[in-house]
PDB file of N, CA and C in Angstrom:
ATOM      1  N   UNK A   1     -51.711  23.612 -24.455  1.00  0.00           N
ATOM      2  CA  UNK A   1     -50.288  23.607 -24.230  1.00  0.00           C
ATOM      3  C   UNK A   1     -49.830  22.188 -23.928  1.00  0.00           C
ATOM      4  N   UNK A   2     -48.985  22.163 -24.083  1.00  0.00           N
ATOM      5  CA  UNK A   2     -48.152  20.836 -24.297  1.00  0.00           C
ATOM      6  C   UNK A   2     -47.137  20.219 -22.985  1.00  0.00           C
ATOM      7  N   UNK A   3     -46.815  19.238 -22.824  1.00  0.00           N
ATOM      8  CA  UNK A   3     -46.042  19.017 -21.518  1.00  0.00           C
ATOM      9  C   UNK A   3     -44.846  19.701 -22.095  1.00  0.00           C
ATOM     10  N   UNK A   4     -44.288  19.833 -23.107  1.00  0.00           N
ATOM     11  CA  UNK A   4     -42.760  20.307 -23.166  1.00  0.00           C
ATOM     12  C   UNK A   4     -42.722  21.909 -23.125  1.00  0.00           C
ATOM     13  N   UNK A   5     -43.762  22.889 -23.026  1.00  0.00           N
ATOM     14  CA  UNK A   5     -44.026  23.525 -23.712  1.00  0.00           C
ATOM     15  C   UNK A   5     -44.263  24.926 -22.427  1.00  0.00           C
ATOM     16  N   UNK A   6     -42.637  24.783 -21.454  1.00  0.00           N
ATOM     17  CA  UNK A   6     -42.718  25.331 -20.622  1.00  0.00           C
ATOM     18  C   UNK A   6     -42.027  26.704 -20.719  1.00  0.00           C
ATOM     19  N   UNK A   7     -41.697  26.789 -21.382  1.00  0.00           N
ATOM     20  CA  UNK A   7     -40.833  28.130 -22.014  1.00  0.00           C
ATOM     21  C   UNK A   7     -42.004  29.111 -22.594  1.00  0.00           C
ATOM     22  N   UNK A   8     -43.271  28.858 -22.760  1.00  0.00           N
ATOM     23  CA  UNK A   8     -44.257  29.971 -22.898  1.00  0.00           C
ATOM     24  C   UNK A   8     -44.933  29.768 -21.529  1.00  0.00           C
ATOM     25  N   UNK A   9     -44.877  29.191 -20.980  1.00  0.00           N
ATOM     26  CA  UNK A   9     -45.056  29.806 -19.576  1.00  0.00           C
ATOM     27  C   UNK A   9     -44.379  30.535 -18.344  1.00  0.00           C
ATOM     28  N   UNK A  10     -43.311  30.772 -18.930  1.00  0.00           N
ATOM     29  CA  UNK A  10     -42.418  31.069 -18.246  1.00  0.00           C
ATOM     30  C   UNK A  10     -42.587  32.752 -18.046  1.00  0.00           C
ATOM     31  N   UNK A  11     -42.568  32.979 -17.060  1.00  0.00           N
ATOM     32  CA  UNK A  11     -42.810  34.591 -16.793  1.00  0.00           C
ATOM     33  C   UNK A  11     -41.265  35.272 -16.622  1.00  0.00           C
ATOM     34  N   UNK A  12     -40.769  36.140 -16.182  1.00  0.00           N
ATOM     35  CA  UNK A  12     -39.993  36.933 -15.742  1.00  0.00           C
ATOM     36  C   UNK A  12     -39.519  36.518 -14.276  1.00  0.00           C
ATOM     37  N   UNK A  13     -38.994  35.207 -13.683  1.00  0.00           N
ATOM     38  CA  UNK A  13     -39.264  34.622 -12.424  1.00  0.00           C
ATOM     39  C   UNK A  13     -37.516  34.803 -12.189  1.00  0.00           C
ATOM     40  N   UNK A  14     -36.445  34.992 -12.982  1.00  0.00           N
ATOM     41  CA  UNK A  14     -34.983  35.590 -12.417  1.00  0.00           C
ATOM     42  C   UNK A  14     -35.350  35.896 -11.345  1.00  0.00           C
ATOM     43  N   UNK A  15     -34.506  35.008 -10.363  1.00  0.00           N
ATOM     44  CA  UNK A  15     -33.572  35.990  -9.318  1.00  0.00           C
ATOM     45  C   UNK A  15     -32.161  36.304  -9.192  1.00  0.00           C
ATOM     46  N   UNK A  16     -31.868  37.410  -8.542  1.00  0.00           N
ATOM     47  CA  UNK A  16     -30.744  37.946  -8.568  1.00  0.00           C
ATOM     48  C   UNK A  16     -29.950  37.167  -7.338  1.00  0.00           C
ATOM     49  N   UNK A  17     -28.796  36.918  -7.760  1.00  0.00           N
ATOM     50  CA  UNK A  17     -28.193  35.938  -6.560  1.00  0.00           C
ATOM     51  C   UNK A  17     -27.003  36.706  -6.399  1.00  0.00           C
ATOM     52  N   UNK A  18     -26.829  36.611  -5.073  1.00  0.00           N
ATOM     53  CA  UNK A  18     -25.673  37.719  -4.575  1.00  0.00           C
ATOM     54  C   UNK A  18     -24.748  36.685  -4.301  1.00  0.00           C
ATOM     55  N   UNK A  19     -23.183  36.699  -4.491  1.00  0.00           N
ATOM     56  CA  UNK A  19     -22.216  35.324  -4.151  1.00  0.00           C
ATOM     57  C   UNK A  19     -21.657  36.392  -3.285  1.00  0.00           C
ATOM     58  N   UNK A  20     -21.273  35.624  -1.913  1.00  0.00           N
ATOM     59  CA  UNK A  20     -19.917  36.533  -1.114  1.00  0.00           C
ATOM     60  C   UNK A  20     -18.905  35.860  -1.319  1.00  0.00           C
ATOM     61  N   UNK A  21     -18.105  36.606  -1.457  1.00  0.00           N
ATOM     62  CA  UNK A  21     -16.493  35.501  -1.258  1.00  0.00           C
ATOM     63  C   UNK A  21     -16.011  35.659  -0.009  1.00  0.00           C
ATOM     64  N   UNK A  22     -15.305  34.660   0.403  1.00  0.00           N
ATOM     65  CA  UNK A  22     -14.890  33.915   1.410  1.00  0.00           C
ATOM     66  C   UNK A  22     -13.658  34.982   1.835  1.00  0.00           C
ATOM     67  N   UNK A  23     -13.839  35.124   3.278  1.00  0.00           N
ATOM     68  CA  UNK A  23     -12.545  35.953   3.867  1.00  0.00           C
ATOM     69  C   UNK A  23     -11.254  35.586   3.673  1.00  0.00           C
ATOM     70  N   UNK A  24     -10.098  36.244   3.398  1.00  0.00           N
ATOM     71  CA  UNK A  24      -9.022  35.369   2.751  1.00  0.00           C
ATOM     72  C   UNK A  24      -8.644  36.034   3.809  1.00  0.00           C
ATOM     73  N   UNK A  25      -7.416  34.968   4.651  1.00  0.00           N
ATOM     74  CA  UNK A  25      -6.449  34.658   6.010  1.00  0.00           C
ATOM     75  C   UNK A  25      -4.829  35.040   5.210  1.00  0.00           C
ATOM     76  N   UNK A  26      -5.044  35.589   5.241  1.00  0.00           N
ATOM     77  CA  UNK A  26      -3.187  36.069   4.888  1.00  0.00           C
ATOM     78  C   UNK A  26      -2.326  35.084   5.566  1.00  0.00           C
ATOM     79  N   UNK A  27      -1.862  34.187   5.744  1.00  0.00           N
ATOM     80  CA  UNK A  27      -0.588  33.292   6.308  1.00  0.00           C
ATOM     81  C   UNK A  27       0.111  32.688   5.395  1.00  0.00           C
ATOM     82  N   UNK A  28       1.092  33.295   5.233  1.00  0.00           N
ATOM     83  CA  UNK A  28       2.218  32.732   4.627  1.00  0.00           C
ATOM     84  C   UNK A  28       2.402  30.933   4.619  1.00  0.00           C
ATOM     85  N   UNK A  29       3.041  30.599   3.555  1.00  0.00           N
ATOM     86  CA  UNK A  29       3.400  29.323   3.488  1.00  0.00           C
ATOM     87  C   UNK A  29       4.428  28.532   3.743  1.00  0.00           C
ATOM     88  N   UNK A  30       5.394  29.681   4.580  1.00  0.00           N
ATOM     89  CA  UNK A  30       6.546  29.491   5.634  1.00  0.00           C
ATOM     90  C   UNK A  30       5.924  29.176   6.994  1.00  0.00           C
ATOM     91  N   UNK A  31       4.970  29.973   7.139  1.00  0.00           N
ATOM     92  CA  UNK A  31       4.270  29.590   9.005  1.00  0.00           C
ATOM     93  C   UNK A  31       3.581  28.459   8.448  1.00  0.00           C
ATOM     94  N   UNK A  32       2.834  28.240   8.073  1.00  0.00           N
ATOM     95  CA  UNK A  32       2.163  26.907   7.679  1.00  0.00           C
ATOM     96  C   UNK A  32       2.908  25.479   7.693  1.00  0.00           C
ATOM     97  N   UNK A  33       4.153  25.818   7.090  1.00  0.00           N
ATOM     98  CA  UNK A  33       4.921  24.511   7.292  1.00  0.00           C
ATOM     99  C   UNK A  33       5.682  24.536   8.311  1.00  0.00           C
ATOM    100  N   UNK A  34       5.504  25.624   9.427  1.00  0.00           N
ATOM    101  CA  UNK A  34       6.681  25.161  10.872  1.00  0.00           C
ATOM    102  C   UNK A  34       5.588  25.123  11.678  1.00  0.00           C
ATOM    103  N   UNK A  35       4.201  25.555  11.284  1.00  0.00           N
ATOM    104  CA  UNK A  35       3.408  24.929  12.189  1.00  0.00           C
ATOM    105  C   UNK A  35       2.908  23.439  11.655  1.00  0.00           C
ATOM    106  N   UNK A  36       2.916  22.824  10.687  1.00  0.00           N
ATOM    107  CA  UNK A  36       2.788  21.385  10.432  1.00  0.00           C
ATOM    108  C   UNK A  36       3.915  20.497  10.976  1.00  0.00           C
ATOM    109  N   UNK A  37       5.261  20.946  10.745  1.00  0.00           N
ATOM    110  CA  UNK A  37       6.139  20.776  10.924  1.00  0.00           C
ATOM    111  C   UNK A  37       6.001  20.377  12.484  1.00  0.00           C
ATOM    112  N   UNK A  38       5.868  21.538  13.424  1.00  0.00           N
ATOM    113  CA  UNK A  38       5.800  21.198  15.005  1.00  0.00           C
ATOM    114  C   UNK A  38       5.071  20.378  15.183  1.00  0.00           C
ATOM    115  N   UNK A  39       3.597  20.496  15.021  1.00  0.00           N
ATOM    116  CA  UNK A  39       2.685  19.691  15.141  1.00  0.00           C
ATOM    117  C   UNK A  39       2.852  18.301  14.815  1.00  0.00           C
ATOM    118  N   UNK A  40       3.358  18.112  13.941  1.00  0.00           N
ATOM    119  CA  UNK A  40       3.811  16.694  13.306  1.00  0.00           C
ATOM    120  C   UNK A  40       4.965  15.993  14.146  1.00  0.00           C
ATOM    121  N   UNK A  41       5.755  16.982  14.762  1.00  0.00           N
ATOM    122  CA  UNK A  41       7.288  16.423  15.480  1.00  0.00           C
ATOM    123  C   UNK A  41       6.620  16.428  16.978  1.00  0.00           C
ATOM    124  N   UNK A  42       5.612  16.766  17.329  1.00  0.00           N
ATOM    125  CA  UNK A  42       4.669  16.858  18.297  1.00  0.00           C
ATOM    126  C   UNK A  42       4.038  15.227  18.521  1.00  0.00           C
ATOM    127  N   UNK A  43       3.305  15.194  17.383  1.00  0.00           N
ATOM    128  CA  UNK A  43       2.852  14.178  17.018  1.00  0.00           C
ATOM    129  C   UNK A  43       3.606  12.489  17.118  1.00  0.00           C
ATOM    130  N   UNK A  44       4.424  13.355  15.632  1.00  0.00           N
ATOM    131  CA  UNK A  44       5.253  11.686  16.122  1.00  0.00           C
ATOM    132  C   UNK A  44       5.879  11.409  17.705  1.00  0.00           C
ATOM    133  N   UNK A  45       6.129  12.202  18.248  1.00  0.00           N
ATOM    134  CA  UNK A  45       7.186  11.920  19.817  1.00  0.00           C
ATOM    135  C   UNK A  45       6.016  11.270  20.650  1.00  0.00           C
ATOM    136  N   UNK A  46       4.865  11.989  20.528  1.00  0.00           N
ATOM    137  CA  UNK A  46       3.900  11.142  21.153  1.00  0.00           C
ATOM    138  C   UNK A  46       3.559   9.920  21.128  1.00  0.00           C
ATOM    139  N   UNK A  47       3.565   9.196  19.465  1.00  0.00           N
ATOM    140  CA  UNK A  47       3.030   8.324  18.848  1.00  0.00           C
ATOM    141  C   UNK A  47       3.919   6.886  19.087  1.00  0.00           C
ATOM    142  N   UNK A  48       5.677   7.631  18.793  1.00  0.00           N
ATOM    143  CA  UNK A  48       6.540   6.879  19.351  1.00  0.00           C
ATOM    144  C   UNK A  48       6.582   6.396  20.533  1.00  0.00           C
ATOM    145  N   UNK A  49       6.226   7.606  21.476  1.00  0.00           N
ATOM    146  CA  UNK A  49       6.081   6.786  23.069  1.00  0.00           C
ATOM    147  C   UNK A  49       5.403   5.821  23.161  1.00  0.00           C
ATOM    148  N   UNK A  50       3.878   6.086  23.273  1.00  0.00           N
ATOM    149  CA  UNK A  50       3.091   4.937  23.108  1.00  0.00           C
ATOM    150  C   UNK A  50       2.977   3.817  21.887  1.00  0.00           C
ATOM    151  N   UNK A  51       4.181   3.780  21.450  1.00  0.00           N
ATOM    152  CA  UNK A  51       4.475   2.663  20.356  1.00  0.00           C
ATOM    153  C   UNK A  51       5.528   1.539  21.763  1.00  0.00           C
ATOM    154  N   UNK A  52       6.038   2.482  21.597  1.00  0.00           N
ATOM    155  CA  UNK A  52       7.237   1.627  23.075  1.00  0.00           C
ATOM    156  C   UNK A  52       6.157   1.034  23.937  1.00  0.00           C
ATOM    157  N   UNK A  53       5.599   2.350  24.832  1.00  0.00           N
ATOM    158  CA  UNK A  53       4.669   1.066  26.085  1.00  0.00           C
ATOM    159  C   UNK A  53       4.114   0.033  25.593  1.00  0.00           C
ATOM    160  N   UNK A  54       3.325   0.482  24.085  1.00  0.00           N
ATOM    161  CA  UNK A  54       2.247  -0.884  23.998  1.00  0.00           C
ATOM    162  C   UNK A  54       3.583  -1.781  23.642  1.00  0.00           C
ATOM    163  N   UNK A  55       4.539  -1.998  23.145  1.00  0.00           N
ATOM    164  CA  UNK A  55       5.601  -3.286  22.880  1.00  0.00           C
ATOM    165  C   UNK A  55       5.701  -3.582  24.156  1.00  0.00           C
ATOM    166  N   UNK A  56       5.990  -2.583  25.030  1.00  0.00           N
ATOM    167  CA  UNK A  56       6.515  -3.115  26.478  1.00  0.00           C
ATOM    168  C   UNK A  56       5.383  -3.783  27.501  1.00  0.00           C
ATOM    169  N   UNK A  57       4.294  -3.218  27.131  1.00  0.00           N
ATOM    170  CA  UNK A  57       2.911  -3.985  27.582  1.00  0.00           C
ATOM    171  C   UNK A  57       3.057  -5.523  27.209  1.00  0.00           C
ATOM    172  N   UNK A  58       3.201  -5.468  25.536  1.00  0.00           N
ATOM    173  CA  UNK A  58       3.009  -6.648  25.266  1.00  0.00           C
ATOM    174  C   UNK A  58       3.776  -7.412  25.459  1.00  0.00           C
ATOM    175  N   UNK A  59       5.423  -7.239  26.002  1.00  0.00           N
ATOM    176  CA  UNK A  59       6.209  -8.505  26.466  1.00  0.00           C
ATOM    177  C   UNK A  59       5.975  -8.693  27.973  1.00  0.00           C
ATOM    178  N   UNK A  60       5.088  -7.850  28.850  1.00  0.00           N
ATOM    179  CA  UNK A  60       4.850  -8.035  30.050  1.00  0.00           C
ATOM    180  C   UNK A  60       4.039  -8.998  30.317  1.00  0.00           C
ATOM    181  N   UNK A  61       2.774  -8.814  29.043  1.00  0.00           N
ATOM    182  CA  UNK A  61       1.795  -9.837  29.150  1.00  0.00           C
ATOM    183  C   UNK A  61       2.240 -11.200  28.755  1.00  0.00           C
ATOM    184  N   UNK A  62       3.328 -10.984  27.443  1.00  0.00           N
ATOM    185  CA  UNK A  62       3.748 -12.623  27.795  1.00  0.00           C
ATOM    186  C   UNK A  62       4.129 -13.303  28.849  1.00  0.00           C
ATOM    187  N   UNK A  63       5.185 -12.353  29.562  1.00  0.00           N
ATOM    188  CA  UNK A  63       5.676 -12.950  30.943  1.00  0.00           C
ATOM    189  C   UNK A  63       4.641 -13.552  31.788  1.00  0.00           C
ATOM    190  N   UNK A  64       3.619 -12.824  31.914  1.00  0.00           N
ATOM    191  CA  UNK A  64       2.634 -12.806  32.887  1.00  0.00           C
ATOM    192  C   UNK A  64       1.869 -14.252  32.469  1.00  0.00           C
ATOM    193  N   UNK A  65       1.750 -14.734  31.416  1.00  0.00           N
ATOM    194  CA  UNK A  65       1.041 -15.917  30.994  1.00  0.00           C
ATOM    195  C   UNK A  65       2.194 -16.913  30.967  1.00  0.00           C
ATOM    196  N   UNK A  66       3.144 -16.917  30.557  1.00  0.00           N
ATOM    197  CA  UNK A  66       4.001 -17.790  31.231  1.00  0.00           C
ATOM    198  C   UNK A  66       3.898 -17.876  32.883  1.00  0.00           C
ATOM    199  N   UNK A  67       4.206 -17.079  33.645  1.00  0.00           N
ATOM    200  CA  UNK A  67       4.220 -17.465  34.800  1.00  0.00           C
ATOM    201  C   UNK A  67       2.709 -18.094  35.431  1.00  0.00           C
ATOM    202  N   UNK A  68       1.548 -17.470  34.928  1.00  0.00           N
ATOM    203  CA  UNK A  68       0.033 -18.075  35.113  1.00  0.00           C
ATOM    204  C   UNK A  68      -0.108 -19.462  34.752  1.00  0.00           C
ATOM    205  N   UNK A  69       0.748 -20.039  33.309  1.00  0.00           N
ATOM    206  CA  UNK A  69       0.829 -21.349  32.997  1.00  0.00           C
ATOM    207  C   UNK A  69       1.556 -22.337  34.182  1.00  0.00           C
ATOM    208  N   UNK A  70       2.689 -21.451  34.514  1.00  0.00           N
ATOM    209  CA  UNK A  70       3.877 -22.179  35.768  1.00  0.00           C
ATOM    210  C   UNK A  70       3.054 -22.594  36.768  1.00  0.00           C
ATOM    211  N   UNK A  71       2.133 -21.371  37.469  1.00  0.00           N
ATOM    212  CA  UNK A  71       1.458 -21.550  38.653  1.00  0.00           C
ATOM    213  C   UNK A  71       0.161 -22.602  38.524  1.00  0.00           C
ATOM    214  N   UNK A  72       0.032 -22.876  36.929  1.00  0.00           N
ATOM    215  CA  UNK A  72      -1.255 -24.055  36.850  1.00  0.00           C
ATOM    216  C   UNK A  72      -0.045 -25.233  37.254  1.00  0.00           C
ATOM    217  N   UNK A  73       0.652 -25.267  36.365  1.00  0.00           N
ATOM    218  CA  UNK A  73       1.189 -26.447  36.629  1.00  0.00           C
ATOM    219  C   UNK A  73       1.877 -27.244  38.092  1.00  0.00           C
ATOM    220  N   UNK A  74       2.439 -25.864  38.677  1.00  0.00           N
ATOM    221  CA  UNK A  74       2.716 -26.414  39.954  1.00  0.00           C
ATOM    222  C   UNK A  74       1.307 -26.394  41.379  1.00  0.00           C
ATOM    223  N   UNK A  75      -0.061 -26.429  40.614  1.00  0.00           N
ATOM    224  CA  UNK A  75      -0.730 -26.496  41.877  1.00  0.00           C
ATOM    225  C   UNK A  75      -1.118 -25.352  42.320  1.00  0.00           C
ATOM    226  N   UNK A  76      -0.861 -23.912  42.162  1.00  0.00           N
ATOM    227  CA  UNK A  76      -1.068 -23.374  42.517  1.00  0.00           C
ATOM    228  C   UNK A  76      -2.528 -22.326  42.695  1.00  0.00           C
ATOM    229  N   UNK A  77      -2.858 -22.637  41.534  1.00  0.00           N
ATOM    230  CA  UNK A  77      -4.718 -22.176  41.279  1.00  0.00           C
ATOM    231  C   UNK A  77      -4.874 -23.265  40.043  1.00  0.00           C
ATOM    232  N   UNK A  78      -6.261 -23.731  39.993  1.00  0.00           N
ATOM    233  CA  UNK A  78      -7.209 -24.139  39.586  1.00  0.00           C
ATOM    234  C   UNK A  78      -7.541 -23.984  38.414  1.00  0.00           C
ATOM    235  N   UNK A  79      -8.032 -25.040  37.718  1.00  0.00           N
ATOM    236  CA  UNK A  79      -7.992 -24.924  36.270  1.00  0.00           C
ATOM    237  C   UNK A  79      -9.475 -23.387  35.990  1.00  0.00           C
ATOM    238  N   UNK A  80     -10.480 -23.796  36.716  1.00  0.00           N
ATOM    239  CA  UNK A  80     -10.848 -22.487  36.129  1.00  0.00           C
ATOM    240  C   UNK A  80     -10.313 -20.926  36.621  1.00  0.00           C
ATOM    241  N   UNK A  81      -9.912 -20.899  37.769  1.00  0.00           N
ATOM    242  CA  UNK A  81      -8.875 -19.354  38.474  1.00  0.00           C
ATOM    243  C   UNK A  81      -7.971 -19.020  36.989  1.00  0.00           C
ATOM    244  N   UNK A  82      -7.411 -20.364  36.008  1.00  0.00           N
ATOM    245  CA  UNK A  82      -6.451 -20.485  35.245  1.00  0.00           C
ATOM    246  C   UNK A  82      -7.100 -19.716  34.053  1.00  0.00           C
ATOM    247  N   UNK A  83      -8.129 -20.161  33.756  1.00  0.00           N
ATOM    248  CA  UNK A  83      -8.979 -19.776  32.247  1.00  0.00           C
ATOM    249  C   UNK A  83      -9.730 -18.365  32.436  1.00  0.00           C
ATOM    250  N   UNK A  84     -10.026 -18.280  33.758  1.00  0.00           N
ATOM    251  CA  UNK A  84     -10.733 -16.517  33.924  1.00  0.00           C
ATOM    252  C   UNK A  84      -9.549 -15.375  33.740  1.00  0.00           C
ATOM    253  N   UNK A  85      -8.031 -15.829  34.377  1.00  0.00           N
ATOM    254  CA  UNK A  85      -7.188 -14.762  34.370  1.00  0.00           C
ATOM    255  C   UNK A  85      -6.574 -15.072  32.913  1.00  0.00           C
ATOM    256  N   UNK A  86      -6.390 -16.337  32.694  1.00  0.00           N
ATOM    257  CA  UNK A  86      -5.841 -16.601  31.095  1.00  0.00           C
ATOM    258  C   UNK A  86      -6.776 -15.727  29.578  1.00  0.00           C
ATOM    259  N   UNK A  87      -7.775 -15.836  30.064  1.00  0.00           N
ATOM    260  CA  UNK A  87      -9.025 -15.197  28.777  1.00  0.00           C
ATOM    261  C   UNK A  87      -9.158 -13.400  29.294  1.00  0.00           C
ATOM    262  N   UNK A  88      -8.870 -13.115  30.921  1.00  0.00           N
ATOM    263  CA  UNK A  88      -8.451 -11.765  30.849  1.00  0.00           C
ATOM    264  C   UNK A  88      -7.124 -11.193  30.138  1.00  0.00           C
ATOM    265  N   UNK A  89      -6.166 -11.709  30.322  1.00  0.00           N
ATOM    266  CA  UNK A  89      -4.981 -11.570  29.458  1.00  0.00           C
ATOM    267  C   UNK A  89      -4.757 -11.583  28.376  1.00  0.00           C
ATOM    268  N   UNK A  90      -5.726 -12.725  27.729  1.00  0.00           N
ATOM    269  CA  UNK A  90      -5.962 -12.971  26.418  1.00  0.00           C
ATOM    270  C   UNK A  90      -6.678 -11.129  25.651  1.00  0.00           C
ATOM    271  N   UNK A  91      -7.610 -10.953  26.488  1.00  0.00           N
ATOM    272  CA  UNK A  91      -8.333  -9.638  25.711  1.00  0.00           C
ATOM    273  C   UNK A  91      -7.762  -8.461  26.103  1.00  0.00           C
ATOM    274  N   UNK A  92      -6.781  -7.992  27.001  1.00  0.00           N
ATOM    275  CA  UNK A  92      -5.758  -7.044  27.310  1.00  0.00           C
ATOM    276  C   UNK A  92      -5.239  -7.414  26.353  1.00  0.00           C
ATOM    277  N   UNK A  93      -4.459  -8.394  25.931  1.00  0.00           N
ATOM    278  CA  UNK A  93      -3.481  -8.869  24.773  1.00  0.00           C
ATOM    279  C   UNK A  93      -4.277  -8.173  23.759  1.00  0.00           C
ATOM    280  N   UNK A  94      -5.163  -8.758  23.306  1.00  0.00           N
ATOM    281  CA  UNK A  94      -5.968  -8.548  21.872  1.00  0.00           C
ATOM    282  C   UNK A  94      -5.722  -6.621  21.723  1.00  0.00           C
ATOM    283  N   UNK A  95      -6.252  -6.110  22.711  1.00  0.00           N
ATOM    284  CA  UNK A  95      -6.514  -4.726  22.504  1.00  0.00           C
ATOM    285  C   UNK A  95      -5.400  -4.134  22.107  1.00  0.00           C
ATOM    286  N   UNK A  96      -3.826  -4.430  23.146  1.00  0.00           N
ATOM    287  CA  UNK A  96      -2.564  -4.128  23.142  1.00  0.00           C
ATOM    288  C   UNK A  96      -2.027  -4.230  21.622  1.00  0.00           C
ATOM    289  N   UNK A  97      -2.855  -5.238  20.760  1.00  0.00           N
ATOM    290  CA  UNK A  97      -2.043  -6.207  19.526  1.00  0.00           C
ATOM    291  C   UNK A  97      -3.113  -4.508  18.214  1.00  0.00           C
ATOM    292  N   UNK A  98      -4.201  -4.543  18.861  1.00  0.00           N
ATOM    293  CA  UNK A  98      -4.830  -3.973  17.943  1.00  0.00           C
ATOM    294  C   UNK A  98      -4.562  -2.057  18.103  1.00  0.00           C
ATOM    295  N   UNK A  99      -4.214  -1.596  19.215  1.00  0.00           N
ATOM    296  CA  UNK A  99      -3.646   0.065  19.635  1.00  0.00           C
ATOM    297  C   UNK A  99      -2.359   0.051  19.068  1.00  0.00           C
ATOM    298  N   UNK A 100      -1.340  -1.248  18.649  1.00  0.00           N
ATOM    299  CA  UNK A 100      -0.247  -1.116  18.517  1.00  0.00           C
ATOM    300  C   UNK A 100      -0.326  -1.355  17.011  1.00  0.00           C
ATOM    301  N   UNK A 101      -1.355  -1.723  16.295  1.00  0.00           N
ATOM    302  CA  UNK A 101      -1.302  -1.803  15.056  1.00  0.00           C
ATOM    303  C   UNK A 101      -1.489  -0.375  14.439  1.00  0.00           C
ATOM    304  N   UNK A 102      -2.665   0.153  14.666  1.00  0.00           N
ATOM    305  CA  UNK A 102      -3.194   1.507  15.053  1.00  0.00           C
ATOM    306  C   UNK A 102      -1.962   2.712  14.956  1.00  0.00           C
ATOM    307  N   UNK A 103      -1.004   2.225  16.187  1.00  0.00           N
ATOM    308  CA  UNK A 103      -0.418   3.526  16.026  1.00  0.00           C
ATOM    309  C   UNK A 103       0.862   3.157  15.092  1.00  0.00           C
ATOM    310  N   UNK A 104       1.528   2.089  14.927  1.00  0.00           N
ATOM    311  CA  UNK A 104       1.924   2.031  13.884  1.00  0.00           C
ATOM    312  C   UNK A 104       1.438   2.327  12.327  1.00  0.00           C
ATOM    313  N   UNK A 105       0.833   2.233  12.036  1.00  0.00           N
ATOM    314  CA  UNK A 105       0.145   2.803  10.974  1.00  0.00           C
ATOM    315  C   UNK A 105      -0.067   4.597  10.606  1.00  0.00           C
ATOM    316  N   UNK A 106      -0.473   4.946  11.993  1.00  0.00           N
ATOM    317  CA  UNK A 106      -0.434   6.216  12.305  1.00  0.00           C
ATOM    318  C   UNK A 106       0.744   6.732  12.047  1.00  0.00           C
ATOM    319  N   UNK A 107       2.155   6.580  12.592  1.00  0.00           N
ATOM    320  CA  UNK A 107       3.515   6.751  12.403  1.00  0.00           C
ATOM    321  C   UNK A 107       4.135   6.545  11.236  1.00  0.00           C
ATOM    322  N   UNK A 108       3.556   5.599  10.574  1.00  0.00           N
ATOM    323  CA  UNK A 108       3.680   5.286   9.063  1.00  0.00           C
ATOM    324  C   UNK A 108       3.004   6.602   8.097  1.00  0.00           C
ATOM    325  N   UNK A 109       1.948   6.539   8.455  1.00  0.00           N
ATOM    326  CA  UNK A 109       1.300   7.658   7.711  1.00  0.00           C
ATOM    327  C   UNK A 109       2.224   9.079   7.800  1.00  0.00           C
ATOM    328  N   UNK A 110       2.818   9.293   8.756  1.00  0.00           N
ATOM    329  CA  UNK A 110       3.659  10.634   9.128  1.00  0.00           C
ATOM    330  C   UNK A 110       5.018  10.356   8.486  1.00  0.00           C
ATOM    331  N   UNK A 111       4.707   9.497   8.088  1.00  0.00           N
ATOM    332  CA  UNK A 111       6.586   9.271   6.964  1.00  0.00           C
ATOM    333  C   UNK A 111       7.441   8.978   8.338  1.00  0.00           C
ATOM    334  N   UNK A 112       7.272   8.290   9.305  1.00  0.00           N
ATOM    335  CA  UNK A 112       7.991   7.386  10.717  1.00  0.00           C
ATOM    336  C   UNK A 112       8.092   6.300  10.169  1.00  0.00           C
ATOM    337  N   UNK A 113      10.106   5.946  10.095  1.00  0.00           N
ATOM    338  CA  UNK A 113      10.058   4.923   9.518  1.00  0.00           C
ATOM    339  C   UNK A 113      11.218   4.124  10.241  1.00  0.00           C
ATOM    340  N   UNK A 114      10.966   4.321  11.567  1.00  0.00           N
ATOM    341  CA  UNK A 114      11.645   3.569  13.307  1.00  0.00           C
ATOM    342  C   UNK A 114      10.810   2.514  12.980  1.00  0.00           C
ATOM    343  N   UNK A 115       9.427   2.546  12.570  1.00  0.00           N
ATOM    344  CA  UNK A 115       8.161   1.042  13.187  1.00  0.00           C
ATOM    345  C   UNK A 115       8.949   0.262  11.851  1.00  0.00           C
ATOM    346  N   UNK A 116       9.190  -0.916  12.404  1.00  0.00           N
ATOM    347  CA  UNK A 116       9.576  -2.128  11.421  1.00  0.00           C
ATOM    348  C   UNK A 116       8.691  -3.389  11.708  1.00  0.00           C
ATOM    349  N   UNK A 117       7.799  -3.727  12.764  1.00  0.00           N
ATOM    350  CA  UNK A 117       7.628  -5.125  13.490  1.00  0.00           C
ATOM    351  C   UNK A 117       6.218  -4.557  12.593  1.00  0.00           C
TER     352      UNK A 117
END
């Protein structure tokens, strides 16, 4: 016998395969869209909020490094006191710059079209 020559060896080896079908959920395609619908108006109100704090975070932190720059300049702490709280601010900043990209995008994706910055 031959390598190709597997069809005379072939015995009676069928099996019978049983398929189940899948339970079908009756829900209409009216509830489906007032529950996307909520969920989504759920969603965005959330998404919007924390779109606001992180902006409002992030003009706090400017303030806050302006005034940290003021207090180097008038004497008030030390060039390194200056660079430990300056490079903490710096990576609060970073995170604030990168959650706010995040959820803009997110809001975008939901057809939210308040995010302009």
């Amino acid at each position: 016998m031959g390598l190709f020559d597997r069809w005379r060896r072939k015995k009676d080896r069928e099996v019978t395969i049983r398929l189940q079908e899948p339970e079908k959920v009756l829900i209409s395609n009216s509830e489906i869209d007032t529950e996307n619908t909520h969920v989504q108006s759920e969603n965005v109100d959330s998404l919007v909020r924390e779109y606001e704090s992180l902006i409002a975070r992030r003009e706090e932190l400017q303030i806050e490094r302006n005034e940290l720059t003021e207090r180097l300049d008038r004497g008030e702490i030390d060039n390194d006191e200056f660079r430990e709280q300056l490079m903490l601010r710096i990576q609060e900043a970073a995170m604030v710059s990168e959650n706010l990209r995040i959820t803009s995008s997110k809001l975008t994706s939901l057809g939210y079209r308040g995010v302009l910055h």
